[in-house]
N, C-alpha and C. Protein backbone atom coordinates (compact mmCIF):
# COMPACT_ATOMS: atom_id res chain seq x y z
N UNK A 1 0.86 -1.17 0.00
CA UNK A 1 0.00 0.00 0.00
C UNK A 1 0.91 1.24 0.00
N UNK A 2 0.71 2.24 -0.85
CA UNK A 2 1.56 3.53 -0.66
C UNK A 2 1.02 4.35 0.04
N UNK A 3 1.74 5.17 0.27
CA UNK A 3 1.73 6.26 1.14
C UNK A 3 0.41 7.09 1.38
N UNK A 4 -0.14 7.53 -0.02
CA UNK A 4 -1.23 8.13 -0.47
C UNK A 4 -2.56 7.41 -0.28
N UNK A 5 -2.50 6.21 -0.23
CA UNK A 5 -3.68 5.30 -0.30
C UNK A 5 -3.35 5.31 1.60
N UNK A 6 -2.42 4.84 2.02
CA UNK A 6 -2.59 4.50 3.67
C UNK A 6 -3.01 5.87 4.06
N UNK A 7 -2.83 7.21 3.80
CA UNK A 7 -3.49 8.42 4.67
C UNK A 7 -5.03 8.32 4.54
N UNK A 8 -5.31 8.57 3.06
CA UNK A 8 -6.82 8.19 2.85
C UNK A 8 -7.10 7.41 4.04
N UNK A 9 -7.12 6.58 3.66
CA UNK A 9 -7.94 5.28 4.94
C UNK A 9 -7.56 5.65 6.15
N UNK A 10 -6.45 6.32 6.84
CA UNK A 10 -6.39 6.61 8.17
C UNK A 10 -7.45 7.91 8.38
N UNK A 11 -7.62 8.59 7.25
CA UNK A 11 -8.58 10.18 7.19
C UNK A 11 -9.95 9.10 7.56
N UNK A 12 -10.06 8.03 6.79
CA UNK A 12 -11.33 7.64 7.09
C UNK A 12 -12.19 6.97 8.20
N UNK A 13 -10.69 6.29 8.84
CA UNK A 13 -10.40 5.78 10.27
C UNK A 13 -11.52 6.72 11.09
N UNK A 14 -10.48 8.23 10.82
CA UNK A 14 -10.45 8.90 11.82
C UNK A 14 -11.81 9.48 11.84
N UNK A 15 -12.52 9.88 10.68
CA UNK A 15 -13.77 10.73 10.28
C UNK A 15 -14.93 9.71 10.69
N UNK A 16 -14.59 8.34 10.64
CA UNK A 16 -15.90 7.34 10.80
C UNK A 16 -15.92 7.07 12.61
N UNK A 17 -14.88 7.35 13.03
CA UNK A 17 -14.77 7.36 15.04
C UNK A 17 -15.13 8.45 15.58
N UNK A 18 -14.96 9.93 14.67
CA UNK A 18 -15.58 10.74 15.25
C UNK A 18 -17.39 10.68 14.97
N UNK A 19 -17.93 10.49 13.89
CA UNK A 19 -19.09 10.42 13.22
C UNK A 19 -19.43 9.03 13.93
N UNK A 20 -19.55 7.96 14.86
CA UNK A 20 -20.04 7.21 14.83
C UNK A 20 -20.97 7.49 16.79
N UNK A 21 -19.98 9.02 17.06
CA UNK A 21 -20.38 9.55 17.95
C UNK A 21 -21.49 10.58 17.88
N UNK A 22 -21.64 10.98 16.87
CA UNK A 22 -21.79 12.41 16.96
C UNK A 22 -23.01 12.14 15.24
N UNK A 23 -24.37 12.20 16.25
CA UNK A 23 -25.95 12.09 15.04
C UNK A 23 -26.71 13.46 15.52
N UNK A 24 -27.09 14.04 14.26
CA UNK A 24 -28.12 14.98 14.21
C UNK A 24 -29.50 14.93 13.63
N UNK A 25 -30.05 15.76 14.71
CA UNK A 25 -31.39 15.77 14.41
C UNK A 25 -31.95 16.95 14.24
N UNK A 26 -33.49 17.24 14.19
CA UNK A 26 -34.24 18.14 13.71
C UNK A 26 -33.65 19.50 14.78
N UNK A 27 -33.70 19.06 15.99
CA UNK A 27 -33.76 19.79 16.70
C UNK A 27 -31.95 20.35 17.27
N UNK A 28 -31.32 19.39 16.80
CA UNK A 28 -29.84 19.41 17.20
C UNK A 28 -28.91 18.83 16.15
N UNK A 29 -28.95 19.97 14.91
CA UNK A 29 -28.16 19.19 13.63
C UNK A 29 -26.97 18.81 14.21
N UNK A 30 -26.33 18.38 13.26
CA UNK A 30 -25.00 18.13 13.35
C UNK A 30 -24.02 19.14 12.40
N UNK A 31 -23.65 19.77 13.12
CA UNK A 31 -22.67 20.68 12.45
C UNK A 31 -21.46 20.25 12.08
N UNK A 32 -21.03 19.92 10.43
CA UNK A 32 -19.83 19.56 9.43
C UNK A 32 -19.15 20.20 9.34
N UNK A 33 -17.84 20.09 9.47
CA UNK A 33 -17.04 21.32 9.23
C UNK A 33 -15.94 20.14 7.84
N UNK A 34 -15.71 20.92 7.12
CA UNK A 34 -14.72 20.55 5.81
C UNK A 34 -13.72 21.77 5.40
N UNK A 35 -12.81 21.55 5.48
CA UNK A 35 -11.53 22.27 5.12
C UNK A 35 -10.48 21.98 4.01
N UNK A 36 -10.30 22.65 3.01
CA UNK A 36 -9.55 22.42 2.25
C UNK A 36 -8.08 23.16 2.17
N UNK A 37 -7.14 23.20 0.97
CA UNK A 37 -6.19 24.10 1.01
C UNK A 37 -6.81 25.50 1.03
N UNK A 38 -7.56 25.90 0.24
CA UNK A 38 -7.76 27.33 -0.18
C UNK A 38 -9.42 27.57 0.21
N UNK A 39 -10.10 27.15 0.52
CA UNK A 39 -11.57 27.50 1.49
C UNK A 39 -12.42 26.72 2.88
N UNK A 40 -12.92 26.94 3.32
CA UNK A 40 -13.46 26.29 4.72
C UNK A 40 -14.47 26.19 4.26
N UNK A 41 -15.93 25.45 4.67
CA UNK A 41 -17.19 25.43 5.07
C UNK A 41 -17.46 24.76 5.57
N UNK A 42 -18.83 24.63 6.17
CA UNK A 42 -19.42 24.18 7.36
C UNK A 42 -21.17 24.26 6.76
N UNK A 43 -21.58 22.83 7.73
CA UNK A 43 -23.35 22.82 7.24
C UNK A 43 -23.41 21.93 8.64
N UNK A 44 -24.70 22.30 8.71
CA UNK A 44 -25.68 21.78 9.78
C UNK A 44 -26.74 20.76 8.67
N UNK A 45 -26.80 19.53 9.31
CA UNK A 45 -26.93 18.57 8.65
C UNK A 45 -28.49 17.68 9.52
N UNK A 46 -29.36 17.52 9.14
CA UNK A 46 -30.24 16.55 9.90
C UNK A 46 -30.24 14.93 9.54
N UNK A 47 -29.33 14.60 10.19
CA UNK A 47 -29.13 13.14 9.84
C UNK A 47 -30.25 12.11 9.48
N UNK A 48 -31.50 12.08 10.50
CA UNK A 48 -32.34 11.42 10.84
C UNK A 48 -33.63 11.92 8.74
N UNK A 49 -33.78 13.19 8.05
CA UNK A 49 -34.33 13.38 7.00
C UNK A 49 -33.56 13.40 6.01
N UNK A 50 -31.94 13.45 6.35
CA UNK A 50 -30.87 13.81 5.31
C UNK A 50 -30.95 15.09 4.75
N UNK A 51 -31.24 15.92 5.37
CA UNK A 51 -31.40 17.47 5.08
C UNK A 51 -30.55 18.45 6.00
N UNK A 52 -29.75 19.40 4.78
CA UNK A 52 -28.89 19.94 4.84
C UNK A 52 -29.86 21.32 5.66
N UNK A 53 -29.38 22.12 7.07
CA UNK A 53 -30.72 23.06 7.75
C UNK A 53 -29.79 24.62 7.40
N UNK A 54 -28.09 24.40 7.58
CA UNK A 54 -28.03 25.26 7.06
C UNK A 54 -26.42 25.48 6.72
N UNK A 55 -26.15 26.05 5.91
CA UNK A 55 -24.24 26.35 5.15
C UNK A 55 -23.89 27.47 5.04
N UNK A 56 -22.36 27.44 5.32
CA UNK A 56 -22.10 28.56 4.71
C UNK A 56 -20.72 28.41 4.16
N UNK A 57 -19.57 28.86 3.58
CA UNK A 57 -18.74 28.67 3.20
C UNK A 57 -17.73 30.00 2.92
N UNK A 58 -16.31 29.63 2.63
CA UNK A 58 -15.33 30.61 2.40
C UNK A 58 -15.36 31.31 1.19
N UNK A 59 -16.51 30.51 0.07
CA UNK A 59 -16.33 30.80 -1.77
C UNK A 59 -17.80 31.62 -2.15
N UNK A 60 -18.44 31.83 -0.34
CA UNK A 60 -20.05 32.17 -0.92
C UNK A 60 -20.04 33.83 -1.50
N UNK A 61 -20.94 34.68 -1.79
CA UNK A 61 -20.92 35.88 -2.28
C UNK A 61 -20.50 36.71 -1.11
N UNK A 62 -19.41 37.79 -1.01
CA UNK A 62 -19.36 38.49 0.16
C UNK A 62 -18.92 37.32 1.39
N UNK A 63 -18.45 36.72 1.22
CA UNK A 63 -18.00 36.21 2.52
C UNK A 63 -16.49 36.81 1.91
N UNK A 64 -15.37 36.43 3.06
CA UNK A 64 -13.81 36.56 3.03
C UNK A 64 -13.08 35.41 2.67
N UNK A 65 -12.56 35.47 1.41
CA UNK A 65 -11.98 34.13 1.07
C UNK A 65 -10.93 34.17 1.39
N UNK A 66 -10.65 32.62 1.39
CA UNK A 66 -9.23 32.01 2.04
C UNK A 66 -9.54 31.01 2.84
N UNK A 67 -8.38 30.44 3.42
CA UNK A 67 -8.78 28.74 4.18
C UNK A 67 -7.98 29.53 5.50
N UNK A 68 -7.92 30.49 6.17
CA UNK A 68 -7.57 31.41 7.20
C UNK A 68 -8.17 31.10 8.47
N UNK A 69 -7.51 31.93 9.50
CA UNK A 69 -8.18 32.16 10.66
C UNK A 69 -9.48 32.84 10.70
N UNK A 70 -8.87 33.98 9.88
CA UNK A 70 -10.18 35.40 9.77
C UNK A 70 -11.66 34.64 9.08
N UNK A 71 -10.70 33.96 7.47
CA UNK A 71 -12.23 33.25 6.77
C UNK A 71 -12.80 32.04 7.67
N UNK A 72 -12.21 31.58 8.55
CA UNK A 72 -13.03 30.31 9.69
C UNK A 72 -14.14 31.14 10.31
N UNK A 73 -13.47 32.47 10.92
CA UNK A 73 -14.05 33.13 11.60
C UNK A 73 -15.55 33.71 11.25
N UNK A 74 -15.30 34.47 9.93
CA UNK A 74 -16.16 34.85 8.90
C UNK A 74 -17.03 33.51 8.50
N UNK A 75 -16.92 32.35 8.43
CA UNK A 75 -17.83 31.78 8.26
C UNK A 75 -19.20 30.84 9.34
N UNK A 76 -17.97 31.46 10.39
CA UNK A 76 -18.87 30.63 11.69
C UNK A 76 -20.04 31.46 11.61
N UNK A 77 -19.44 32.77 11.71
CA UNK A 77 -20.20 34.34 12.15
C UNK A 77 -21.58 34.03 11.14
N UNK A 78 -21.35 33.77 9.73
CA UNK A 78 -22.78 33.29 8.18
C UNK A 78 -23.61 32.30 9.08
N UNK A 79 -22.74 31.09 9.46
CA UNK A 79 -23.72 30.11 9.88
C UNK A 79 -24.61 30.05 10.87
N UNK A 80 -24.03 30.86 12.16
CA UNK A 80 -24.56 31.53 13.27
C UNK A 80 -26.14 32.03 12.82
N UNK A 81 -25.87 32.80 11.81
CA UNK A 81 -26.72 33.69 11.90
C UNK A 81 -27.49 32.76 11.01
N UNK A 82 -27.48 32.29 9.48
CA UNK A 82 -28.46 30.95 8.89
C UNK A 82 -29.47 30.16 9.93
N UNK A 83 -28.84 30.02 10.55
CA UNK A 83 -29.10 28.63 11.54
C UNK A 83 -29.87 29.49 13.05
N UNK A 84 -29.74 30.55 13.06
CA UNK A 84 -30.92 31.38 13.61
C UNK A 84 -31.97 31.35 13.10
N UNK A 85 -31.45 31.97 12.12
CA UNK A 85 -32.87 32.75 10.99
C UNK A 85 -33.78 31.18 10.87
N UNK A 86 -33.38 29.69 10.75
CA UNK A 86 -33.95 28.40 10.65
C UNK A 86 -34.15 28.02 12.05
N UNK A 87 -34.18 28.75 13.20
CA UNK A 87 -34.65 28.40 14.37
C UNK A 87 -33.84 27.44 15.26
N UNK A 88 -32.68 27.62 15.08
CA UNK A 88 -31.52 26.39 15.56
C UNK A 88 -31.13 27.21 16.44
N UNK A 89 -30.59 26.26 18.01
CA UNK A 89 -29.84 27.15 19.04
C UNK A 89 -29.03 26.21 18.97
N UNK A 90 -28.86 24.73 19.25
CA UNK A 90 -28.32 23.81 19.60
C UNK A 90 -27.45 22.63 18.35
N UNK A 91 -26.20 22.05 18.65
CA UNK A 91 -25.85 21.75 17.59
C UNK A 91 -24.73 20.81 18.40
N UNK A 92 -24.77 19.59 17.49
CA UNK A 92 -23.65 18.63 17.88
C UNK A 92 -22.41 19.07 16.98
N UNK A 93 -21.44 19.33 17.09
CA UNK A 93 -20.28 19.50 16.36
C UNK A 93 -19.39 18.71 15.81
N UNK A 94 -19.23 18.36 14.62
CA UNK A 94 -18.51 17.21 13.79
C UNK A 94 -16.94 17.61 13.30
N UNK A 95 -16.08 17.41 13.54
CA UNK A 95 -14.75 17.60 13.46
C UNK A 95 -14.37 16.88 12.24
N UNK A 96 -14.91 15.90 11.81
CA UNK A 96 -14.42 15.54 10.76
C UNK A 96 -12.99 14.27 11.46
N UNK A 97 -12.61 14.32 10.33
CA UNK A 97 -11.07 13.66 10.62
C UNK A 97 -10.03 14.99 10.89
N UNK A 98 -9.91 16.60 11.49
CA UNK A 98 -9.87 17.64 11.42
C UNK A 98 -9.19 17.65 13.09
N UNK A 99 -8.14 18.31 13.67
CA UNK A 99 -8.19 18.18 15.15
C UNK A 99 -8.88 19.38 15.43
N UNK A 100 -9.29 19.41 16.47
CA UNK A 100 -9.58 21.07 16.64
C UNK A 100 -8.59 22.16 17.10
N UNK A 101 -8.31 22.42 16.57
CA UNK A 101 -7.47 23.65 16.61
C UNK A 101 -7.09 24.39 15.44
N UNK A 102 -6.62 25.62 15.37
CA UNK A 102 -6.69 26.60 14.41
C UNK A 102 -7.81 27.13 13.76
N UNK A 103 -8.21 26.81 12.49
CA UNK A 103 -9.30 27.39 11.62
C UNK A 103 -10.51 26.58 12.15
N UNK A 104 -10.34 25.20 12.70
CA UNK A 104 -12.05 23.98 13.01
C UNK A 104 -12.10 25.00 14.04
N UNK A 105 -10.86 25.13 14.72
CA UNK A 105 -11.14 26.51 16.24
C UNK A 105 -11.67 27.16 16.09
N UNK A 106 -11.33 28.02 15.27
CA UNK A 106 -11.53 29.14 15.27
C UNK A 106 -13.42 29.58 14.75
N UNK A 107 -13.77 28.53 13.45
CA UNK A 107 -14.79 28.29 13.12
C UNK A 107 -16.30 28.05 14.42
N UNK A 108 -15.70 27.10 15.06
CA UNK A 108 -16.29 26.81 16.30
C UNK A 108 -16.83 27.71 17.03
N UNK A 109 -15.66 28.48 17.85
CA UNK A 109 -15.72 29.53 18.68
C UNK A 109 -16.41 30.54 18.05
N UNK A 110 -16.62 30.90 16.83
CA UNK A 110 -17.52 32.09 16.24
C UNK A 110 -18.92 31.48 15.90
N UNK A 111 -19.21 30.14 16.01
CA UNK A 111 -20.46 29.58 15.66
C UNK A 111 -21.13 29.88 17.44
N UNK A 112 -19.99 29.63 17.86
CA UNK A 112 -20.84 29.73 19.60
C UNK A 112 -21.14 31.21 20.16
N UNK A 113 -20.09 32.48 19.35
CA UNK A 113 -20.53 33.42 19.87
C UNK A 113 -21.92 34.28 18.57
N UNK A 114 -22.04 32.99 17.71
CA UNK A 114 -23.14 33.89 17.19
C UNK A 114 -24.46 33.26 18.22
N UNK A 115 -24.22 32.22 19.16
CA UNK A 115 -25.37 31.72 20.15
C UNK A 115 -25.59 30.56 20.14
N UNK A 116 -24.85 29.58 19.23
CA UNK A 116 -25.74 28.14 18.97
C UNK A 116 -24.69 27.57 20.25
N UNK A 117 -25.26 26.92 20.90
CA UNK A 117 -24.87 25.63 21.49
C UNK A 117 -24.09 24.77 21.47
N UNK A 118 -22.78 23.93 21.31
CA UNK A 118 -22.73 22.49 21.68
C UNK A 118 -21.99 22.16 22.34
């Protein structure tokens, strides 16, 4: 197995141990966070209808692009407020295969000071 193929599967290791914790529902999506080289986003997800409640991202109109501290920040701040406006306070938080720290941080901490929960 090379190198490239063994990370994959450890990414998947890691994304299926966090996710096997962590289910959303109507009332308590599950908030995704995905990070790439060059943009962030994040969705609140209802596991239980398979419906996406609410997104936002680093590439949307008027947001601040970049895969940054500031654009994590800037996008918690979109979703905060989405996920109001859809009646959401509360939210399980999904890390992904992602540690938390830096931009998942930073994302986080601005989803909680726009009010949601987790």
């Amino acid at each position: 197995m090379n190198a490239q193929k063994r990370l994959a599967v450890t990414r998947e290791r890691k994304r299926f141990r966090v996710r096997k914790r962590v289910l959303g529902t109507a009332e308590r999506p599950r908030l995704s966070v995905f990070r790439s080289s060059k943009h962030i986003y994040a969705q609140m997800i209802d596991d239980l209808s398979g419906v996406t409640v609410a997104a936002a991202g680093s590439r949307a109109k008027g947001a601040k692009p970049g895969s940054n501290i500031a654009a994590a920040t800037e996008v918690g701040k979109k979703l905060a407020e989405s996920a109001k406006a859809a009646g959401i306070t509360k939210a399980a938080f999904d890390r992904g295969h992602y540690r938390y720290h830096g931009r998942v941080k930073a994302l986080a901490d601005a989803v909680r000071a726009g009010g949601i929960q987790f």
